[in-house]
Structures are given as structure tokens and as C-alpha cells.
N, C-alpha and C. Protein backbone atom coordinates (compact mmCIF):
# COMPACT_ATOMS: atom_id res chain seq x y z
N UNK A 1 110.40 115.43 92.26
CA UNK A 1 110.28 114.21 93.06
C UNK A 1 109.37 113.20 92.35
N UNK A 2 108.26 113.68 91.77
CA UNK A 2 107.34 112.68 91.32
C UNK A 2 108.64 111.77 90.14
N UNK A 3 108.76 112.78 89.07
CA UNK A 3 109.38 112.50 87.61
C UNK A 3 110.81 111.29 88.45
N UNK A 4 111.00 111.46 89.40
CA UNK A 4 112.10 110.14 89.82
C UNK A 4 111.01 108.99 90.32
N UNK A 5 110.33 109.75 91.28
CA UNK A 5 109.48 108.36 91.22
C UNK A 5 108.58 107.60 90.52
N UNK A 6 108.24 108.18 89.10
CA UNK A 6 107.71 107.51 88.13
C UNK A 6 109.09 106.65 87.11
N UNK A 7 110.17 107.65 87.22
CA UNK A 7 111.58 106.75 86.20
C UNK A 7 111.26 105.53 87.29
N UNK A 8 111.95 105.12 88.68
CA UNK A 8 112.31 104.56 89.03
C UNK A 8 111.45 102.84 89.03
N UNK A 9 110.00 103.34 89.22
CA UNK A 9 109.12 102.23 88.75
C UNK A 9 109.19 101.25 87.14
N UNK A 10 108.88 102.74 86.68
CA UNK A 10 109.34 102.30 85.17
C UNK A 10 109.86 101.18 84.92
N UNK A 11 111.57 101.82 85.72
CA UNK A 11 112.86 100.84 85.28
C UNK A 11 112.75 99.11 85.68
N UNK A 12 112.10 99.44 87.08
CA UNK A 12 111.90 97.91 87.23
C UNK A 12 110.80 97.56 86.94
N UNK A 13 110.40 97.82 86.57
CA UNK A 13 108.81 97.31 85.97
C UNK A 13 109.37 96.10 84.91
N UNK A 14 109.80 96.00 83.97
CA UNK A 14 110.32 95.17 83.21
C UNK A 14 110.94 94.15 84.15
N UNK A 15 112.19 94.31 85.01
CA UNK A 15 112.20 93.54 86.00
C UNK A 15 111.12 92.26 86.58
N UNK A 16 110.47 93.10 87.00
CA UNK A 16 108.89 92.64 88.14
C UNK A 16 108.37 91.46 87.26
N UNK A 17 108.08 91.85 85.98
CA UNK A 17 106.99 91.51 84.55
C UNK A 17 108.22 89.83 84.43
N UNK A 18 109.63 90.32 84.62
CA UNK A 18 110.62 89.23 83.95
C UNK A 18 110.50 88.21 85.45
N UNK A 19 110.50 88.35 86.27
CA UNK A 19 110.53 87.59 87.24
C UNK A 19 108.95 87.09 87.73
N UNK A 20 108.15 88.13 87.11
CA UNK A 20 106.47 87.41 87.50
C UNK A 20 106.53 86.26 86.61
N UNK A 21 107.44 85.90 85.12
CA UNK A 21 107.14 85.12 83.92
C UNK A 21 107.43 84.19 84.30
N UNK A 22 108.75 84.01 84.79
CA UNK A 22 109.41 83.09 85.40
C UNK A 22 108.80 82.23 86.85
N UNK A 23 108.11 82.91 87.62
CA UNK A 23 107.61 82.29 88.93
C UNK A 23 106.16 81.60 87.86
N UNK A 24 105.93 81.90 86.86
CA UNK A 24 104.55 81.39 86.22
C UNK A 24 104.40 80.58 85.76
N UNK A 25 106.04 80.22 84.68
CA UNK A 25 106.43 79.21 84.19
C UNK A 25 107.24 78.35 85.04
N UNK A 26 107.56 78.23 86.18
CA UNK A 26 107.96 77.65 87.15
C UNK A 26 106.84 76.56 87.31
């Protein structure tokens, strides 16, 4: 259970980081 809930952050983490850049440079 953990090892999915550490992939699953992971994955969007890059996500999060791409859309925090964007609301920054907004």
C-alpha cells in the first residue's frame, strides 16, 4: 500500500511543479 502511495505522488508531482510554474508565470 505505501509503495502505490509513494508511485502515485511521484507521478504527479511533476504535474503539480508544471502547473505551480505556470500559475507563477501567469
Amino acid at each position: 500500500m505505501s509503495v502505490s502511495s509513494f508511485a502515485k505522488p511521484k507521478i504527479q508531482q511533476p504535474s503539480r511543479e508544471k502547473v505551480d510554474r505556470l500559475l507563477l508565470f501567469s
